[in-house]
N, C-alpha and C. Protein backbone atom coordinates (compact mmCIF):
# COMPACT_ATOMS: atom_id res chain seq x y z
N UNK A 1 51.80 -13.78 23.58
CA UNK A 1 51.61 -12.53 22.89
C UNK A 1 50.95 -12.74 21.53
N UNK A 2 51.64 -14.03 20.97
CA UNK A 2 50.50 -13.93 19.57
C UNK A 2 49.69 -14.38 19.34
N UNK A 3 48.78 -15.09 20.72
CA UNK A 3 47.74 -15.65 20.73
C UNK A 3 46.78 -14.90 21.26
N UNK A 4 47.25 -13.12 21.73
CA UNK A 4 46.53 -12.28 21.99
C UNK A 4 46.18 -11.46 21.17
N UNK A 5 47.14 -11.52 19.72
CA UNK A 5 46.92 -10.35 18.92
C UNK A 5 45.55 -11.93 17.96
N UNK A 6 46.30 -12.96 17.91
CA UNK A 6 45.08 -13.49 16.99
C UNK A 6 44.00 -13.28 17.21
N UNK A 7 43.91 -13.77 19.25
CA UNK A 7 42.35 -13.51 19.47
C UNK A 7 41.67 -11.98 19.47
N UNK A 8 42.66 -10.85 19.10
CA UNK A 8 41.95 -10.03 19.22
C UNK A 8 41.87 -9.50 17.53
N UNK A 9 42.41 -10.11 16.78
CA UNK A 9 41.87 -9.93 15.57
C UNK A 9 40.76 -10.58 14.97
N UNK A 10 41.08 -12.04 15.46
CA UNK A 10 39.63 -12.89 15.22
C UNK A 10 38.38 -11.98 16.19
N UNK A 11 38.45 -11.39 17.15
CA UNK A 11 37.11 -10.40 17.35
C UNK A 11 36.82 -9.44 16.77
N UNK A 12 37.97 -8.89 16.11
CA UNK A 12 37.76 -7.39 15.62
C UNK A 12 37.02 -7.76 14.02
N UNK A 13 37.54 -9.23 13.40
CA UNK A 13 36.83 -9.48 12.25
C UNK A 13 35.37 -10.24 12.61
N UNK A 14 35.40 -10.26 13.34
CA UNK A 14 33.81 -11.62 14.23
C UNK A 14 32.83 -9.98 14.27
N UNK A 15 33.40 -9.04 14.94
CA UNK A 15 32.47 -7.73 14.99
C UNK A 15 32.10 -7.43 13.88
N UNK A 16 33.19 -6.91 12.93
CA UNK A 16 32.75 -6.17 11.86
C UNK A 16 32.15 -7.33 11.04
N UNK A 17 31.94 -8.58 10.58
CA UNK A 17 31.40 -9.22 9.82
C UNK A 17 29.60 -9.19 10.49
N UNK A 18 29.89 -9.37 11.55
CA UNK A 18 28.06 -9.03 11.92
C UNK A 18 27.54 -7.75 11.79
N UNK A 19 28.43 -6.86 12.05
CA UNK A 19 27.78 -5.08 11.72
C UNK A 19 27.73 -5.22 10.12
N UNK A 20 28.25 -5.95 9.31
CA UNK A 20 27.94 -5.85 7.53
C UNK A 20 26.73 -6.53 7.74
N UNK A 21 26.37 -7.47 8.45
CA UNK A 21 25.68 -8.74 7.56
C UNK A 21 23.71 -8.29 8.24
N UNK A 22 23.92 -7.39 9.25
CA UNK A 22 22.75 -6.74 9.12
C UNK A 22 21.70 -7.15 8.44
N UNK A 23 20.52 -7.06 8.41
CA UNK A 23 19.56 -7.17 7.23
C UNK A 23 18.81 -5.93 6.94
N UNK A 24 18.91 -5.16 6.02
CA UNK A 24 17.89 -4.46 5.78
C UNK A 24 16.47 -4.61 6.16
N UNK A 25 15.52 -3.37 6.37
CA UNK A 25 14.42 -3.45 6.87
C UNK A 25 13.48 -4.18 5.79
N UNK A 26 13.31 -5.19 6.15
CA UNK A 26 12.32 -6.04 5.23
C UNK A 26 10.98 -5.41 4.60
N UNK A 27 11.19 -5.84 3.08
CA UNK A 27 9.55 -5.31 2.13
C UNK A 27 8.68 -5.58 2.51
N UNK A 28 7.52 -4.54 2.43
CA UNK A 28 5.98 -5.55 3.09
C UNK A 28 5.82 -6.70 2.53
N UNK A 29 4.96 -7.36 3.11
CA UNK A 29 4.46 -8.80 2.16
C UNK A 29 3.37 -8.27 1.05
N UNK A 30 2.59 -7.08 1.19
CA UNK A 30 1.86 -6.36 0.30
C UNK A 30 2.27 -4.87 0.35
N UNK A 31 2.55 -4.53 -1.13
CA UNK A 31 3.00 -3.63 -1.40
C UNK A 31 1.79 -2.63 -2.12
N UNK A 32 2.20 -1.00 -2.41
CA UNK A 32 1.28 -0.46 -3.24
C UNK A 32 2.34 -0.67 -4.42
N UNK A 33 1.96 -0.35 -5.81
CA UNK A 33 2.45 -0.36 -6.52
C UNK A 33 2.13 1.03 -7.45
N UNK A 34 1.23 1.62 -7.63
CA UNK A 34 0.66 2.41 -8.65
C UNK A 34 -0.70 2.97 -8.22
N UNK A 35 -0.89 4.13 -8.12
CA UNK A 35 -2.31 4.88 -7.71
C UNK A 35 -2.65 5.64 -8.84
N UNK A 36 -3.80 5.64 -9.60
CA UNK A 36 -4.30 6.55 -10.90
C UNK A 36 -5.53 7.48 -9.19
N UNK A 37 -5.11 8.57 -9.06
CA UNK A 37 -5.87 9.24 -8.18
C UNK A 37 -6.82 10.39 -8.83
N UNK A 38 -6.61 11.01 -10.02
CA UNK A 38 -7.06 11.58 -10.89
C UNK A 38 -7.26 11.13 -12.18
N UNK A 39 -8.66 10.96 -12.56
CA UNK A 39 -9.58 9.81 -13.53
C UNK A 39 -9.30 11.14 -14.75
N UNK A 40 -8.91 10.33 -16.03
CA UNK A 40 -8.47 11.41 -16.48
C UNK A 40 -9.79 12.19 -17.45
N UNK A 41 -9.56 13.23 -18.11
CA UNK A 41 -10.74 14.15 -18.55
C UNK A 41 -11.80 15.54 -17.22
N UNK A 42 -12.64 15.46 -17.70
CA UNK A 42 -13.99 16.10 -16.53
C UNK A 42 -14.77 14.34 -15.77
N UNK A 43 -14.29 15.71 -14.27
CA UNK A 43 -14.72 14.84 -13.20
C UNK A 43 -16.19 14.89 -12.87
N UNK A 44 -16.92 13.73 -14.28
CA UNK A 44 -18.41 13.53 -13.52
C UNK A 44 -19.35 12.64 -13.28
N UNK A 45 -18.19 11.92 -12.42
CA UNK A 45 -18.74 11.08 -11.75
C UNK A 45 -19.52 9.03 -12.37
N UNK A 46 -19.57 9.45 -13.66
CA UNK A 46 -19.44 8.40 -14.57
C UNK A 46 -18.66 7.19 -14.04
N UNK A 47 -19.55 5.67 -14.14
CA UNK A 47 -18.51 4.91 -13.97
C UNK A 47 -17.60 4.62 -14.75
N UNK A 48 -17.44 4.94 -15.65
CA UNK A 48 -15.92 5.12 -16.31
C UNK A 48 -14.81 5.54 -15.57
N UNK A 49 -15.39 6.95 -15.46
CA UNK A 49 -14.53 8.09 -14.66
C UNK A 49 -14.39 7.34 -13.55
N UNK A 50 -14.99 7.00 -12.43
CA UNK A 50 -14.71 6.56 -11.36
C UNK A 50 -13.95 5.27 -11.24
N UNK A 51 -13.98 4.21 -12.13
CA UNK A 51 -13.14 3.42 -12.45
C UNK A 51 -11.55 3.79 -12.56
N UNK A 52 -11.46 4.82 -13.56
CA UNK A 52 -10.20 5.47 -14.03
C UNK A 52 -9.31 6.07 -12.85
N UNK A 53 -10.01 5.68 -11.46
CA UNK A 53 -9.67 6.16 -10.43
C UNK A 53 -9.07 4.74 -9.66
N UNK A 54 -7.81 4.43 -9.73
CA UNK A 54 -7.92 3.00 -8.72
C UNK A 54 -6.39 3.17 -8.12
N UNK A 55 -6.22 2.04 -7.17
CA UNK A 55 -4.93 1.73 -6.75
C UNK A 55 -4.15 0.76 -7.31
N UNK A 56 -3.06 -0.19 -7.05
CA UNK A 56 -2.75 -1.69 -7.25
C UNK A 56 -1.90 -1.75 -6.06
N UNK A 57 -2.14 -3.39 -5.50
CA UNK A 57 -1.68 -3.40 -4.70
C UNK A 57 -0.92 -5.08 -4.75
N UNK A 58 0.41 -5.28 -5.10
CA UNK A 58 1.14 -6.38 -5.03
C UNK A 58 1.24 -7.27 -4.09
N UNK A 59 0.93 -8.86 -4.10
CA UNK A 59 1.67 -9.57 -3.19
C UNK A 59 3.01 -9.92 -3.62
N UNK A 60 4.46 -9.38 -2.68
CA UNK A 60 5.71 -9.84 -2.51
C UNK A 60 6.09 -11.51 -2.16
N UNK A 61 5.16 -12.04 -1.90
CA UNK A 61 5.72 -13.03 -1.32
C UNK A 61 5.51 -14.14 -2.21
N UNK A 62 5.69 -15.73 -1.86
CA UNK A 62 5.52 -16.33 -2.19
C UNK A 62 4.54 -17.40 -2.58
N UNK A 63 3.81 -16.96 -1.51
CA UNK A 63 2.29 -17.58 -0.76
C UNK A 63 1.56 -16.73 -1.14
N UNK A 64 0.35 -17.21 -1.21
CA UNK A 64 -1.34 -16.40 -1.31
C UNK A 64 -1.47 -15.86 0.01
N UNK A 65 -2.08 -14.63 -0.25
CA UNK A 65 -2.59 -14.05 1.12
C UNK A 65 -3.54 -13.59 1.19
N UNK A 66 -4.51 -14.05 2.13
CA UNK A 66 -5.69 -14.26 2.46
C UNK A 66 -5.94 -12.42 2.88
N UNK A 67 -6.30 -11.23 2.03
CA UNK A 67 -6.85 -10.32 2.65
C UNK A 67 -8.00 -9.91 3.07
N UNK A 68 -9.11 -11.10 4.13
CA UNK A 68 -9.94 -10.84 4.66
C UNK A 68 -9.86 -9.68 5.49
N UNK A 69 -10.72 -9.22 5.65
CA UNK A 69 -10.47 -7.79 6.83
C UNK A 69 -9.75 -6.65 6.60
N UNK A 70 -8.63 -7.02 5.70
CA UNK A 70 -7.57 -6.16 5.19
C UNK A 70 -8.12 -4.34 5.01
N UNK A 71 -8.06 -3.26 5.41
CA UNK A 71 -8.71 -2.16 4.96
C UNK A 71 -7.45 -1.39 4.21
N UNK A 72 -7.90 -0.62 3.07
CA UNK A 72 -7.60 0.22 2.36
C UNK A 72 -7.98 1.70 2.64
N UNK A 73 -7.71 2.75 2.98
CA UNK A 73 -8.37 4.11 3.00
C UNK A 73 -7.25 5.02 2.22
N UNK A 74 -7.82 6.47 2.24
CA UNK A 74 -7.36 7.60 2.52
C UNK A 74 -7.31 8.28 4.00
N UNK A 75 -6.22 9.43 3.64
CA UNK A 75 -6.22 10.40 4.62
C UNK A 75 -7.09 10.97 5.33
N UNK A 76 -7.69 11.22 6.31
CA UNK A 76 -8.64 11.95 6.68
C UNK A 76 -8.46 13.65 6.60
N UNK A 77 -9.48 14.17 6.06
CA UNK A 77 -9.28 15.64 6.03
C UNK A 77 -9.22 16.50 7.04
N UNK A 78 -9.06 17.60 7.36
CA UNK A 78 -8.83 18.44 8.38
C UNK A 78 -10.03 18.41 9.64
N UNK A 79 -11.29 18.58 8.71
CA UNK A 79 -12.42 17.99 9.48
C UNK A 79 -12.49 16.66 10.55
N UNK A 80 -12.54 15.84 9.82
CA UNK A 80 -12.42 14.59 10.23
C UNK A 80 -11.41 13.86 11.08
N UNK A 81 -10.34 14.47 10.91
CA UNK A 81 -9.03 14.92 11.63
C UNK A 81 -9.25 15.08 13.06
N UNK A 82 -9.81 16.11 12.78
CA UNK A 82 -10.15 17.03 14.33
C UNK A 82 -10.88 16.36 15.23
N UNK A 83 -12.38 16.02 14.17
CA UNK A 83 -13.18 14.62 15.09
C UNK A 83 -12.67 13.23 15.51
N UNK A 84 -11.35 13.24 15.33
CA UNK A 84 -10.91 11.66 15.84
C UNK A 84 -10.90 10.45 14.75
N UNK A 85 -11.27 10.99 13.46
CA UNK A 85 -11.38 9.88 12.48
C UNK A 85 -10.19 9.57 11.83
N UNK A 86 -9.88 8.53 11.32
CA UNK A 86 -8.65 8.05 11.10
C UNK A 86 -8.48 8.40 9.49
N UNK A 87 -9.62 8.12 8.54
CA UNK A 87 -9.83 8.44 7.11
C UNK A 87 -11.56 9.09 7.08
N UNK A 88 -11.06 9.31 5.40
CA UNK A 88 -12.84 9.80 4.69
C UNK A 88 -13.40 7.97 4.30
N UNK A 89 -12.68 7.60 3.44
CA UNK A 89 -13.34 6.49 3.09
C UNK A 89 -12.62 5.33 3.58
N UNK A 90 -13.34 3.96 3.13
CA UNK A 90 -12.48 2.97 3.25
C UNK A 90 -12.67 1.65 2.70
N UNK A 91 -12.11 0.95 2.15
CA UNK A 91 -12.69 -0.14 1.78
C UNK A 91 -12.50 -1.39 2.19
N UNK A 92 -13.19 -2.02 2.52
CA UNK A 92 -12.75 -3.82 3.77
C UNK A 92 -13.23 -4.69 2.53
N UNK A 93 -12.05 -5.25 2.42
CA UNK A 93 -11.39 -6.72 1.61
C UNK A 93 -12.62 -7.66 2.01
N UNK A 94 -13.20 -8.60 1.63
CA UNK A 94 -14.20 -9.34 1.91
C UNK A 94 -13.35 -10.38 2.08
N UNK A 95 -13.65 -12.23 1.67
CA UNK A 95 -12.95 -13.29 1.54
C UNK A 95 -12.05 -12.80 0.17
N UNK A 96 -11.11 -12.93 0.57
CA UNK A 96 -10.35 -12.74 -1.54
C UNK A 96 -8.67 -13.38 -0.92
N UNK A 97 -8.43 -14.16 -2.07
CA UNK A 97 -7.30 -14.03 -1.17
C UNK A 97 -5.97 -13.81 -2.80
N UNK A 98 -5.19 -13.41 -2.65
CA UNK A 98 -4.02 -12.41 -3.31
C UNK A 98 -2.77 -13.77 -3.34
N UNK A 99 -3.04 -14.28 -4.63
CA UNK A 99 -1.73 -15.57 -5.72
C UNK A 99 -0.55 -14.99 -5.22
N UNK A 100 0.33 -15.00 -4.72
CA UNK A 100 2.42 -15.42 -4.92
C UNK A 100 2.66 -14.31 -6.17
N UNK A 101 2.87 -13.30 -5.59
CA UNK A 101 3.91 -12.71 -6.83
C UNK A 101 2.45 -11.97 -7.71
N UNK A 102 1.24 -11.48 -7.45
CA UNK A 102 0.26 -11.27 -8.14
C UNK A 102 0.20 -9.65 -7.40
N UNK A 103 -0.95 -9.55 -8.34
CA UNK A 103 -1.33 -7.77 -8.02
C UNK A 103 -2.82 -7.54 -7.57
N UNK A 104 -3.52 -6.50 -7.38
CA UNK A 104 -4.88 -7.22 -7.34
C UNK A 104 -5.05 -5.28 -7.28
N UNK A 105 -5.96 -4.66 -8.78
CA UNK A 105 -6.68 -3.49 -8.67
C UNK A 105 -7.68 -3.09 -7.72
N UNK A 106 -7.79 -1.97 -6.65
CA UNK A 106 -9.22 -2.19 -6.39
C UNK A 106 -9.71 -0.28 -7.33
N UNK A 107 -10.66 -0.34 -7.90
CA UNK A 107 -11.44 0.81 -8.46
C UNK A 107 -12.62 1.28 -7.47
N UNK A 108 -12.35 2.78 -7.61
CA UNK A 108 -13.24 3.53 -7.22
C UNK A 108 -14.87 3.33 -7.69
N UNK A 109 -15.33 2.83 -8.46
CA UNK A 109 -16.41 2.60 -8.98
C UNK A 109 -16.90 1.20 -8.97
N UNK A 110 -18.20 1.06 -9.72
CA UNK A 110 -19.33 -0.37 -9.56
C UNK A 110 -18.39 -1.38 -10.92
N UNK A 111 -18.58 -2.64 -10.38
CA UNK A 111 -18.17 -3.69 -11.65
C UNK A 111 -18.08 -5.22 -10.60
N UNK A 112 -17.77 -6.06 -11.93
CA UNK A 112 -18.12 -7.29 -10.78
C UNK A 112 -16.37 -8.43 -10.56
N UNK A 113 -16.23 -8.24 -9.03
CA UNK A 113 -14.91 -8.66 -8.53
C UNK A 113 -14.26 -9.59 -9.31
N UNK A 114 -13.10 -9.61 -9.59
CA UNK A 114 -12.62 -10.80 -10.31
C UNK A 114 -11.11 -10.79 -9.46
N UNK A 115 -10.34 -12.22 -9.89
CA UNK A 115 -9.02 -12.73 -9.41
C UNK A 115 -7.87 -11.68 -9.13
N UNK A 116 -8.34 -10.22 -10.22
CA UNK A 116 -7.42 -9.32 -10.16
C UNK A 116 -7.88 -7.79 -9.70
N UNK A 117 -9.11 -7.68 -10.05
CA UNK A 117 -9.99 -6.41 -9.82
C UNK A 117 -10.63 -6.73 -8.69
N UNK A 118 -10.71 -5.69 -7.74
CA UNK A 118 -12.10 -5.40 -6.99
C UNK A 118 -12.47 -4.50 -6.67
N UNK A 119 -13.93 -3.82 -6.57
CA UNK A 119 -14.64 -3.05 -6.98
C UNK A 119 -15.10 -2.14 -5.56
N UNK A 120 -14.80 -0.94 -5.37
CA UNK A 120 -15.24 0.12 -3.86
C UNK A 120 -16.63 0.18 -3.98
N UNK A 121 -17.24 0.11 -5.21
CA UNK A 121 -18.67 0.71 -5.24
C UNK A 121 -19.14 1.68 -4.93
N UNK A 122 -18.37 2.61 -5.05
CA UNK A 122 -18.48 4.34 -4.70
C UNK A 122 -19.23 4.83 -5.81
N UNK A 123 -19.80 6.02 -5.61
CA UNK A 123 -20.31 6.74 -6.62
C UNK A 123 -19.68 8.58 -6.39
N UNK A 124 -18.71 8.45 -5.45
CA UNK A 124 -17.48 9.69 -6.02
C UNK A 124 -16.16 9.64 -6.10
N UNK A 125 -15.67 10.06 -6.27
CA UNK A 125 -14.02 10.29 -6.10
C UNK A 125 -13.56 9.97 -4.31
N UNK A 126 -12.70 9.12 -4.46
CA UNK A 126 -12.10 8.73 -3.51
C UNK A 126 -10.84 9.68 -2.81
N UNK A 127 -9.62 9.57 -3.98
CA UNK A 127 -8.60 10.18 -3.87
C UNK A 127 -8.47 11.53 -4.18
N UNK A 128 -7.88 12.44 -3.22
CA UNK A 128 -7.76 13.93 -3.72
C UNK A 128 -6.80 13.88 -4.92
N UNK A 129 -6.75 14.79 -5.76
CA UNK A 129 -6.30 14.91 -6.78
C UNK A 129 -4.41 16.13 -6.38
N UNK A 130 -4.88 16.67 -5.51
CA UNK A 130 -3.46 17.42 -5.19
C UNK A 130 -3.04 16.71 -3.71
N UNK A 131 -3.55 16.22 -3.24
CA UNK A 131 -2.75 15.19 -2.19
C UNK A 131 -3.24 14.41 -0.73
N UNK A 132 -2.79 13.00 -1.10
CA UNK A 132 -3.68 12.13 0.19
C UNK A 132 -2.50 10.77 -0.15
N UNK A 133 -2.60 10.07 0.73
CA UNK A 133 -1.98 9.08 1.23
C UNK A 133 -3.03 7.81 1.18
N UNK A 134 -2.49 6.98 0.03
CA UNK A 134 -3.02 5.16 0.40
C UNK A 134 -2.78 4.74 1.34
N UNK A 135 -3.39 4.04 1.78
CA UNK A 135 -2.64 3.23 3.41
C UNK A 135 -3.59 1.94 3.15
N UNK A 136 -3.28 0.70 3.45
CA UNK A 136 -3.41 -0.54 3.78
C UNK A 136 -2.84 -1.14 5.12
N UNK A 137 -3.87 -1.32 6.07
CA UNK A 137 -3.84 -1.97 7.16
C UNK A 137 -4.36 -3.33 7.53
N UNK A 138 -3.62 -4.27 7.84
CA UNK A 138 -4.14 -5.44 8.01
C UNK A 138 -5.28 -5.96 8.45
N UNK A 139 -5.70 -7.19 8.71
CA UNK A 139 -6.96 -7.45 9.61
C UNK A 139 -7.18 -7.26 10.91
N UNK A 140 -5.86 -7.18 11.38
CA UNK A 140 -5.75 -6.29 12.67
C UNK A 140 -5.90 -5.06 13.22
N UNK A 141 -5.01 -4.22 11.94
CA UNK A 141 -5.81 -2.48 12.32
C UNK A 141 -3.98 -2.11 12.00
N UNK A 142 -2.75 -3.05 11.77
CA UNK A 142 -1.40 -2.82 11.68
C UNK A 142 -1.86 -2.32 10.09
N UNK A 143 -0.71 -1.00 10.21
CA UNK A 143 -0.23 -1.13 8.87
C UNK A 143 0.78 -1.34 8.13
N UNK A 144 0.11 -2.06 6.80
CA UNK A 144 0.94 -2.86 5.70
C UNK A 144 2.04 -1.56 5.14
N UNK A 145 1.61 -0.98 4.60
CA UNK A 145 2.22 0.01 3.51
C UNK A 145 1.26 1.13 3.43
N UNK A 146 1.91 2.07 3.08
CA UNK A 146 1.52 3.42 2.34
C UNK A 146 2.06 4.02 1.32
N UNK A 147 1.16 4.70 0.50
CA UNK A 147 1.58 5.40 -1.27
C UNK A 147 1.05 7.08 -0.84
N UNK A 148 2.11 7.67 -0.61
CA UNK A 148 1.70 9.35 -0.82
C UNK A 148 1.95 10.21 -1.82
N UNK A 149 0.72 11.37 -2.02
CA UNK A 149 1.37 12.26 -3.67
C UNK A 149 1.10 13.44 -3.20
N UNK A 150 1.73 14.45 -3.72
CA UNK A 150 1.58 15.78 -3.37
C UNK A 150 1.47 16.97 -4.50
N UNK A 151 1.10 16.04 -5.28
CA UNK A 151 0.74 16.89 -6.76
C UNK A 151 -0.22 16.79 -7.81
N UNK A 152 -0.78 17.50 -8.60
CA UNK A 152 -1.85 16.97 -9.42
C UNK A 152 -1.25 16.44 -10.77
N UNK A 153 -0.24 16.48 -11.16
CA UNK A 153 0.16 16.30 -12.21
C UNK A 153 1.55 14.87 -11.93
N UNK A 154 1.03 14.03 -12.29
CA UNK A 154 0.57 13.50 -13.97
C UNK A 154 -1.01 12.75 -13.53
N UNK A 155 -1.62 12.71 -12.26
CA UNK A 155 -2.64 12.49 -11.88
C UNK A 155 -2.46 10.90 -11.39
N UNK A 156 -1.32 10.30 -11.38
CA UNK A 156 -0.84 9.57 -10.66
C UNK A 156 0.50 9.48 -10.20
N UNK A 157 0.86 7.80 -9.64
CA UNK A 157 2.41 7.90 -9.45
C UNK A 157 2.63 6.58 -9.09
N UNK A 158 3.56 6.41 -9.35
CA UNK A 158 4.19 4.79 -8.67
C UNK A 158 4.67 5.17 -7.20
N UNK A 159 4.47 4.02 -6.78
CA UNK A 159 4.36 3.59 -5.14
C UNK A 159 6.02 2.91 -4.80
């Protein structure tokens, strides 16, 4: 008899210690961090202005990560929607690859790539200003993460 209540306490604590020990749904390995989606002042088109327009996007991990292929977009609009398109714009990561614990800007506008910046080379506005969704998808077509806003004010937001 009391080698039935042990063994059935040693299961009842063997259960509940694995239903705690769970793991939460793991962080991407690249995160968004911060979207400036509205360049601040009049929107015209200036590379300033279009600069003043960017994302950031964190590596979590420990390792460098190689985001060849990697794409960045927006939402596709209602239009584009309808035709089967997935976004309006998009931007494909060339060779670059993203330091352990680093961030890496990319801007809406012209300038020349560096370790932390890289450059869309657009000459309009990317992001709607009252609401669209970042998305980063791997070199595969999986996606990493997404940053959504649904307001114009403060003309950005943390991710």
């Amino acid at each position: 008899m009391r080698t039935r209540s042990l063994i059935a306490s040693l299961l009842m604590a063997l259960t509940a210690s694995l239903l705690m020990a769970t793991p939460a749904e793991a962080a991407p390995a690249l995160q968004f961090t911060f979207v400036a989606y509205d360049s601040p002042g009049t929107d015209n088109r200036s590379n300033s202005s279009l600069n003043a327009e960017y994302v950031v996007i964190k590596n979590t991990t420990k390792k460098a990560v190689n985001l060849k292929g990697y794409v960045l977009h927006d939402a596709p609009s209602t239009a584009n929607k309808s035709k089967g398109r997935k976004w309006n714009y998009a931007y494909t990561f060339g060779s670059f690859s993203l330091a352990a614990g680093k961030s890496v800007t990319v801007r809406t506008g012209s300038g020349g790539n560096t370790a932390t910046t890289r450059y869309w080379n657009f000459r309009q506005y990317v992001w709607n200003n009252d609401r669209d969704t970042a998305t980063l998808l791997n070199a595969k077509g999986a996606k990493v993460d997404t940053c959504s806003w649904t307001t114009t004010k403060p003309g950005s937001t943390k991710c």
